[in-house]
Protein backbone atom coordinates (compact mmCIF):
# COMPACT_ATOMS: atom_id res chain seq x y z
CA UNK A 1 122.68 113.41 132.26
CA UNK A 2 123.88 113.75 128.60
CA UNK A 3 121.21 111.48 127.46
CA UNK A 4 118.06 113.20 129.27
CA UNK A 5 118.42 115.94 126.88
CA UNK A 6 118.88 114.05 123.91
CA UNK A 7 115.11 114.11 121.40
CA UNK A 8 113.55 111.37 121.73
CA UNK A 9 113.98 108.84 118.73
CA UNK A 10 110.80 107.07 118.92
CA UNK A 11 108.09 107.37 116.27
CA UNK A 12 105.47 108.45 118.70
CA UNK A 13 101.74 108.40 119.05
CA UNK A 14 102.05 108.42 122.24
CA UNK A 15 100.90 110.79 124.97
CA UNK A 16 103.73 112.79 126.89
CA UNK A 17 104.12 114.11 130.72
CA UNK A 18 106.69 116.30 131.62
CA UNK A 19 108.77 115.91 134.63
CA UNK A 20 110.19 118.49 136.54
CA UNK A 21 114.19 117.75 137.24
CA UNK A 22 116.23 120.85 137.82
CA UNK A 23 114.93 123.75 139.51
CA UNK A 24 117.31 126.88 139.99
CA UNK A 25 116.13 130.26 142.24
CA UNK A 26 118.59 132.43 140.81
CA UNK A 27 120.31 134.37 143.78
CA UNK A 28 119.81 137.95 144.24
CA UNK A 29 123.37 139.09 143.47
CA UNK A 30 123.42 137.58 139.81
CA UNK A 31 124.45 139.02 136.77
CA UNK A 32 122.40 138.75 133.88
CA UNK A 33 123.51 136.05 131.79
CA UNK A 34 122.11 134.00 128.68
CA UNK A 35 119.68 131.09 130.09
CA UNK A 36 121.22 128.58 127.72
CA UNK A 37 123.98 129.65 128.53
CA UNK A 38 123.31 129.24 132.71
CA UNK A 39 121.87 125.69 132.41
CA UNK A 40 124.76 124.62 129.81
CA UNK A 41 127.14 125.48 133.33
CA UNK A 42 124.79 124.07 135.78
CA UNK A 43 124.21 121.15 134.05
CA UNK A 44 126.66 118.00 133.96
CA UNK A 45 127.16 117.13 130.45
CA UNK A 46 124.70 119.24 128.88
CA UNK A 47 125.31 121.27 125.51
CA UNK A 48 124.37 124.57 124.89
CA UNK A 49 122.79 122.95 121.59
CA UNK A 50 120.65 120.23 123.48
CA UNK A 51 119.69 123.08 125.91
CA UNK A 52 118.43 125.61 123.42
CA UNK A 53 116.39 122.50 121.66
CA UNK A 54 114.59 122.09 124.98
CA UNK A 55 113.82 125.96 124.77
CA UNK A 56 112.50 125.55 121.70
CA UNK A 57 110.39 122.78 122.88
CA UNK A 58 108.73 124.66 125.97
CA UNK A 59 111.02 122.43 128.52
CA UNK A 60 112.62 124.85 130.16
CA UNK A 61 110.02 127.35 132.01
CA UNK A 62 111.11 130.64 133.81
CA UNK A 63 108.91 131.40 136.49
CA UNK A 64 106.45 129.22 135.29
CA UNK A 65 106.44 130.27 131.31
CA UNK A 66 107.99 128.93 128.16
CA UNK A 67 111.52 131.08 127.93
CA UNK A 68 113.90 131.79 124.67
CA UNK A 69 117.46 131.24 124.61
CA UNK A 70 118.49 134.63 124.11
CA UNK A 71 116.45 135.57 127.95
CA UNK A 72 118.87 136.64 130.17
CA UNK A 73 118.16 135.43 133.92
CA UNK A 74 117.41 137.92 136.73
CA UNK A 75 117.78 137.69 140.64
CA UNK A 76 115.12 135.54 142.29
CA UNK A 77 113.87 134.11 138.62
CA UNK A 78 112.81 130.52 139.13
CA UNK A 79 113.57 128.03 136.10
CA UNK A 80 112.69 124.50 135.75
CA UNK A 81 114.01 121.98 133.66
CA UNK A 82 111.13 119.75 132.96
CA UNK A 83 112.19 116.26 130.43
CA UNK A 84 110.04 113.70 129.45
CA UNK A 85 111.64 110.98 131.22
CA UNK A 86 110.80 110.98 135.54
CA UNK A 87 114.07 111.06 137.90
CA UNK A 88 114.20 107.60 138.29
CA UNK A 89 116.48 104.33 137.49
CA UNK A 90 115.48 102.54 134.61
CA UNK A 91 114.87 99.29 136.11
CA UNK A 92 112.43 97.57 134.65
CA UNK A 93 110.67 94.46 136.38
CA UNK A 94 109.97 91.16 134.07
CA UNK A 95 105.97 90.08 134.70
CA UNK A 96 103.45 87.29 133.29
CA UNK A 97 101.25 89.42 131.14
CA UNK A 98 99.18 88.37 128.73
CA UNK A 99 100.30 89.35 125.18
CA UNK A 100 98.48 88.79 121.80
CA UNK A 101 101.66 88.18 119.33
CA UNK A 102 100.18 87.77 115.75
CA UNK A 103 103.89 87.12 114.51
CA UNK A 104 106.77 86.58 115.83
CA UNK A 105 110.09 85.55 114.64
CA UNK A 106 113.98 85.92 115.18
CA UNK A 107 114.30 89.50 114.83
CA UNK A 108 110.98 91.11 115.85
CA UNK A 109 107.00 90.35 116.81
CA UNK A 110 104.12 92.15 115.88
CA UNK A 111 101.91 92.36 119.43
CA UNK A 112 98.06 93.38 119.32
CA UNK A 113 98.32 95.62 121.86
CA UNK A 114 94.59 95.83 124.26
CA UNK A 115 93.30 99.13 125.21
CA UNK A 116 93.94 99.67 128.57
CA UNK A 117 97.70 98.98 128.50
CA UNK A 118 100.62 101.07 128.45
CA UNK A 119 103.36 100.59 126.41
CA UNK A 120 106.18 101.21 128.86
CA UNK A 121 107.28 101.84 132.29
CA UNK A 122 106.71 105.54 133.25
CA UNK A 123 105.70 107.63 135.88
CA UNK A 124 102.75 106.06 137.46
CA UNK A 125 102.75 103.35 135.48
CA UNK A 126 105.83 100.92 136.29
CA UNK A 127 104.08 98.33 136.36
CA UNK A 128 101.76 95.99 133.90
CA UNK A 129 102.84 97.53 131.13
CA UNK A 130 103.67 95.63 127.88
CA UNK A 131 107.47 96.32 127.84
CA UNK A 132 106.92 94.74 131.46
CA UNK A 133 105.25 91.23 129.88
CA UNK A 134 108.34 91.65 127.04
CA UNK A 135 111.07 91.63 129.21
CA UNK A 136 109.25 88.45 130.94
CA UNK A 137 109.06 87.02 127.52
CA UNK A 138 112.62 87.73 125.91
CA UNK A 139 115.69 88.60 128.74
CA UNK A 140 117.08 90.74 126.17
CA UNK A 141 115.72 93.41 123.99
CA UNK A 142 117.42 96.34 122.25
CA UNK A 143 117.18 99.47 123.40
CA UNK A 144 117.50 103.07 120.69
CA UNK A 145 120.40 105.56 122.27
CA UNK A 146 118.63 108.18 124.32
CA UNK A 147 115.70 105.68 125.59
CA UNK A 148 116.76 103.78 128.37
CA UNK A 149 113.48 102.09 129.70
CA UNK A 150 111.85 101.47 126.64
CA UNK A 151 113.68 97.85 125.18
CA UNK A 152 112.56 96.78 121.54
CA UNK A 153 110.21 99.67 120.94
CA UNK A 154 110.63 101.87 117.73
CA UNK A 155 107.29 103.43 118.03
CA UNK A 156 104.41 103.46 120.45
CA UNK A 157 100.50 103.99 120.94
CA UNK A 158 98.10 105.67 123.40
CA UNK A 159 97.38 103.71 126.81
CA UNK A 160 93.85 103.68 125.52
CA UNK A 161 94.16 103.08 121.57
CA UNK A 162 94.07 99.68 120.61
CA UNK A 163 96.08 97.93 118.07
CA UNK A 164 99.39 96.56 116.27
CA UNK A 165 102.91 97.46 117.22
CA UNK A 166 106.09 95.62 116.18
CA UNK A 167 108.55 95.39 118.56
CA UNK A 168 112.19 94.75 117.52
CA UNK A 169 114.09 92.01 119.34
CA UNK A 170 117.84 92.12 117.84
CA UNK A 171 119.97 95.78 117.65
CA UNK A 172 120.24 95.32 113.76
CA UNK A 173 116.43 94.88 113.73
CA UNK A 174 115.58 97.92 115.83
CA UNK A 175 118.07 100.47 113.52
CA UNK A 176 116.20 98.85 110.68
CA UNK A 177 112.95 99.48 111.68
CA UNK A 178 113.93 102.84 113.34
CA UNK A 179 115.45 103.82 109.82
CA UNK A 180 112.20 102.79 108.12
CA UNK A 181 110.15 105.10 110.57
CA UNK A 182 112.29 108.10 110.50
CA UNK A 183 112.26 108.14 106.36
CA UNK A 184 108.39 107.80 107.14
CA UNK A 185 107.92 104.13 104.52
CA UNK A 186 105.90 102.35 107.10
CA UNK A 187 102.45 102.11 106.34
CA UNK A 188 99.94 102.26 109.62
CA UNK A 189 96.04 102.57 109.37
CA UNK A 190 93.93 103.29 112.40
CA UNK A 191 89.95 103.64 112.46
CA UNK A 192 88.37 105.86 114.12
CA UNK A 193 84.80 106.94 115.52
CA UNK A 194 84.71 110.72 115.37
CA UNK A 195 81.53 113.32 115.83
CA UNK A 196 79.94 114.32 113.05
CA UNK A 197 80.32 113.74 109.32
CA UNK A 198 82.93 115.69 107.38
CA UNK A 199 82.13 117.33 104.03
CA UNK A 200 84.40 116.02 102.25
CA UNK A 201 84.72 112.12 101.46
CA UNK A 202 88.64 112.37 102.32
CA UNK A 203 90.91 114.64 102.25
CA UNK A 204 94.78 115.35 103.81
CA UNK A 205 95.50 117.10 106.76
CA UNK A 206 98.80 118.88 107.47
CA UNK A 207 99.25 121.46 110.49
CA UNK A 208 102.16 121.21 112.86
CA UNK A 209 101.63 119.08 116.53
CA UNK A 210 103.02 120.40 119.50
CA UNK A 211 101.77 121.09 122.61
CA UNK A 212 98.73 123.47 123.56
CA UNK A 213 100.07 126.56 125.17
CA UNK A 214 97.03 126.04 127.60
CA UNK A 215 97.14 122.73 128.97
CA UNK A 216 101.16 121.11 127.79
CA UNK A 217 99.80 117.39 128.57
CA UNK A 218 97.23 118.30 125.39
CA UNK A 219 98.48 118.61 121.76
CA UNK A 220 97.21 121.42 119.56
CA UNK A 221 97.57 121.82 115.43
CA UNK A 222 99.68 124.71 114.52
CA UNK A 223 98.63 124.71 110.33
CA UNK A 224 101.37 127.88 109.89
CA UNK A 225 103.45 125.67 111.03
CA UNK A 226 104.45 127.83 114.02
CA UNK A 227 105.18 125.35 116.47
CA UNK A 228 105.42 121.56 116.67
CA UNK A 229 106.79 119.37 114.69
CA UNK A 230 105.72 118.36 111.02
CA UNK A 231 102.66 116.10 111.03
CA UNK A 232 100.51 114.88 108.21
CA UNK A 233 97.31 112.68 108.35
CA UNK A 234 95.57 111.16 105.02
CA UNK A 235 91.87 110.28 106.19
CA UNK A 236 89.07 108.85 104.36
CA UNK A 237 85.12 108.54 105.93
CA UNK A 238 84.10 104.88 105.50
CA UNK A 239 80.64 104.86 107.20
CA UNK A 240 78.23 107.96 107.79
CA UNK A 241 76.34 107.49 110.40
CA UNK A 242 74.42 110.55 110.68
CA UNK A 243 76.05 111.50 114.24
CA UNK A 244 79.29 110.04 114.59
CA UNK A 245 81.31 108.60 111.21
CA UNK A 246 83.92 105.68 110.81
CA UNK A 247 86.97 107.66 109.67
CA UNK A 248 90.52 105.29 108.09
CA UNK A 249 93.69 107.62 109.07
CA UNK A 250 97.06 106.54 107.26
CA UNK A 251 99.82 108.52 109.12
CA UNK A 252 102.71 109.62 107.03
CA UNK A 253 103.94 110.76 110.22
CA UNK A 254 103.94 109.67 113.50
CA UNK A 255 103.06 112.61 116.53
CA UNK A 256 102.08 112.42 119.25
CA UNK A 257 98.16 112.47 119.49
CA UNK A 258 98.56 112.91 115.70
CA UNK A 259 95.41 111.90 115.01
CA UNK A 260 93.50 112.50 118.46
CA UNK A 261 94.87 116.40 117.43
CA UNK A 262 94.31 116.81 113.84
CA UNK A 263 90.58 115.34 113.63
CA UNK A 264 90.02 117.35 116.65
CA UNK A 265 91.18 120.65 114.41
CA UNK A 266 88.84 119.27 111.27
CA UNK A 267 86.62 119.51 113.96
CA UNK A 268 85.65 116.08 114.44
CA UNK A 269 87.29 114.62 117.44
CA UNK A 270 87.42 111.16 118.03
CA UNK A 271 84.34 109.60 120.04
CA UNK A 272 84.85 109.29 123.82
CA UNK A 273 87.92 111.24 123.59
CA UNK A 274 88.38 112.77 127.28
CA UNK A 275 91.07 115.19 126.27
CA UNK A 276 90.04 116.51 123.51
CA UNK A 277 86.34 116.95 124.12
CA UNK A 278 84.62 113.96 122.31
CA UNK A 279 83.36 112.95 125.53
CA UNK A 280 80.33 114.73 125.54
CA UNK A 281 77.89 115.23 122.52
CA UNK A 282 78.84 116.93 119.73
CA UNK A 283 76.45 116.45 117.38
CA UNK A 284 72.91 114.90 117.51
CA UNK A 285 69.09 115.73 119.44
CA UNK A 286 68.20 117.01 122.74
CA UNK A 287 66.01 113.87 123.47
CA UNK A 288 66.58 111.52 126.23
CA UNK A 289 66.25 108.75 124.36
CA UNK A 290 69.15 109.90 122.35
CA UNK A 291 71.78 111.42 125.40
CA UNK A 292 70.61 107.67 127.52
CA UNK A 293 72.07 105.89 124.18
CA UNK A 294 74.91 108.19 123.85
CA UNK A 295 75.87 107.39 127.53
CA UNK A 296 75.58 103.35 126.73
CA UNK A 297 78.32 103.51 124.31
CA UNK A 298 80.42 106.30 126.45
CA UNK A 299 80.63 103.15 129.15
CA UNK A 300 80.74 100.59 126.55
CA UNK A 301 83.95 101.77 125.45
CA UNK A 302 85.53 104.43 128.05
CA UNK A 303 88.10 105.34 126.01
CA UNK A 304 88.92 106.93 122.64
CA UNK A 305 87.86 105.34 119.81
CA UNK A 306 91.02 105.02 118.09
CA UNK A 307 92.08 101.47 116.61
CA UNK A 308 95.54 100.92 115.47
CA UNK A 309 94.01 98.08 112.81
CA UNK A 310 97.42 97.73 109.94
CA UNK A 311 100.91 97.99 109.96
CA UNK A 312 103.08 97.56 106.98
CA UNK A 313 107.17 97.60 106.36
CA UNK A 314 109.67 95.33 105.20
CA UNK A 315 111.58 92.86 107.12
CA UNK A 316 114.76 94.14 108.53
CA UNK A 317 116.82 91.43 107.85
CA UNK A 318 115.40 89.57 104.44
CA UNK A 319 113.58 92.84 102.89
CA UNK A 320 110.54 90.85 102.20
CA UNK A 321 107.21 92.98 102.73
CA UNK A 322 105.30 92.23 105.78
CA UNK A 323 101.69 93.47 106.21
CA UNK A 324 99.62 92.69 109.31
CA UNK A 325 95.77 93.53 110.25
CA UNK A 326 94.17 93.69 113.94
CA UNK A 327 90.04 93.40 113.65
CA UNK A 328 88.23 96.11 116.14
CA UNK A 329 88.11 94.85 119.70
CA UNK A 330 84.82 94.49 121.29
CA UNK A 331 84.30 97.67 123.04
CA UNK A 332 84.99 99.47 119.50
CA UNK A 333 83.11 96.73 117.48
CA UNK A 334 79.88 96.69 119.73
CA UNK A 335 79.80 100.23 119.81
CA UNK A 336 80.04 100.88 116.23
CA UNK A 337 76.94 98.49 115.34
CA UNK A 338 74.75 99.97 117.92
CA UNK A 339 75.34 103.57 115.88
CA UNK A 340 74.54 101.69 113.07
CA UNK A 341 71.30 100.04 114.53
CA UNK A 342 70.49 103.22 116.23
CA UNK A 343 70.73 105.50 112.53
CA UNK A 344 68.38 103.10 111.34
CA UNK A 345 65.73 102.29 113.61
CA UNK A 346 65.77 106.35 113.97
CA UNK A 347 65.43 107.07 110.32
């Protein structure tokens, strides 16, 4: 159980549910005592450090609300111990997927990942995932200390964002790659289709991503820096298109929802995006013409219009540079030139 409360090590753009594990009704004849210091004895293997980092994160709830380490429990409290991982084994069953591998050699592949497809096994989702069509591919994969389930990944992407991901099939590969992530050197673009049209031609965004205090499957932008971790996002407008724009993101980090969060708080969120509000209109007319075509591309693409379209590092193993592109899929292409079209026609 050591490892469940271990961070987890993956550069992650990837959205995150939280899984209830533990739950503790404290008995009626208890003393008050430290939380961190009641789930550091309840739990085998646990520290009192790894436990106050998931109070810090929100993971541990006390009668249904974020908690501090310093809380001291009462009789009849309830606390949970929710982690990001589901009570389940690990097992993870090989299957015939189709996978787009632009590149692919010794040591890792670079895999085009389709929207649609999660990355890897989790609740709800064990199978068809891409980790699932890996592990059909290549019987063994590396896997980073503290995530069991996930072979050969060293980051991740949205079940709905499209795009590149390199996958790292040798252990000296994967700390190579994970080192290049965590010191922030790899160079990923994404496009995306947001409402509106910023101001500003481009511009840098930095504000804190970590979980809304509303809703925790959502990720809010904290710019004091209150909560959340550390997240910056460089973004430049490539196309005005009256309504909507075509926005390039370079992440120098790697959050979860990074973007999805960030454009959201310039307010611009991404086009189609469910969860945070781009799927209705944001900007435009009240004609019917207008909400009909609006509708067209919602079922065009039903999904987020985020593109994962270059990924740059260096090799682990020879240190030359590698640099890869993914064009737009169809849903995202076909969409974008009907805005186009539409701008024009309308002006």
């Amino acid at each position: 159980m050591l490892s469940d409360f271990e961070p987890d090590n993956l550069d992650d753009d990837e959205e995150v549910e939280l899984f209830e594990h533990f739950n503790f009704i404290i008995d009626k004849g208890q003393s008050p005592i430290r939380i961190d210091k009641f789930i550091t004895d309840k739990v085998a293997n646990a520290t009192r450090n790894k436990v106050q980092n998931a109070i810090d994160s929100g993971n541990i709830l006390v009668n249904g609300k974020p908690t501090k380490a310093n809380y001291k429990i009462k009789p009849l409290d309830e606390i949970k111990v929710l982690m990001e991982k589901p009570p389940r084994d690990t097992e993870i069953v090989p299957e015939n997927l189709p996978l787009d591998i632009i590149y692919e050699d010794e040591y890792l592949l670079v895999v085009n990942k389709a929207a649609g497809m999660v990355v890897h096994p989790a609740h709800g989702n064990w199978t068809g995932t891409l980790v699932n069509g890996l592990f059909y591919h290549f019987n063994l994969l590396p896997t980073l200390p503290g995530n069991t389930g996930r072979p050969g990944l060293v980051h991740r992407i949205d079940k709905d964002t499209s795009g590149l991901l390199v996958i790292a099939k040798s252990e000296l590969a994967m700390t190579d790659l994970a080192h290049q992530f965590f010191h922030h050197t790899i160079e990923r673009t994404y496009l995306a289709l947001v409402w509106g049209e910023p101001t500003e031609d481009n511009g840098t965004i930095i504000a804190h991503v970590g979980r809304s205090k509303k809703d925790r499957k959502v990720m809010d932008a904290f710019p004091d820096g209150s909560q959340g971790k550390h997240a910056v996002t460089h973004w430049k407008v490539l196309k005005r298109l009256r309504y909507v724009s075509l926005i390039q993101c370079k992440l120098e980090t790697g959050r979860t929802h990074q973007i999805r969060a960030h454009m959201k708080f310039l307010g611009h969120p991404l086009f189609n995006d469910a969860m945070y509000g781009g799927d209705k209109i944001r900007k435009g007319t009240q004609f019917s013409k207008y909400k009909s075509f609006v509708q067209n591309c919602f079922e065009i693409m039903p999904r987020q219009a985020l593109h994962a379209m270059s990924l740059g590092f260096v090799h682990p193993i020879n240190k030359k540079p590698m640099y890869f592109e993914a064009p737009l899929p169809e849903d995202f292409s076909t969409v974008l030139d009907k805005w186009e079209k539409y701008v024009t026609f309308e002006h």
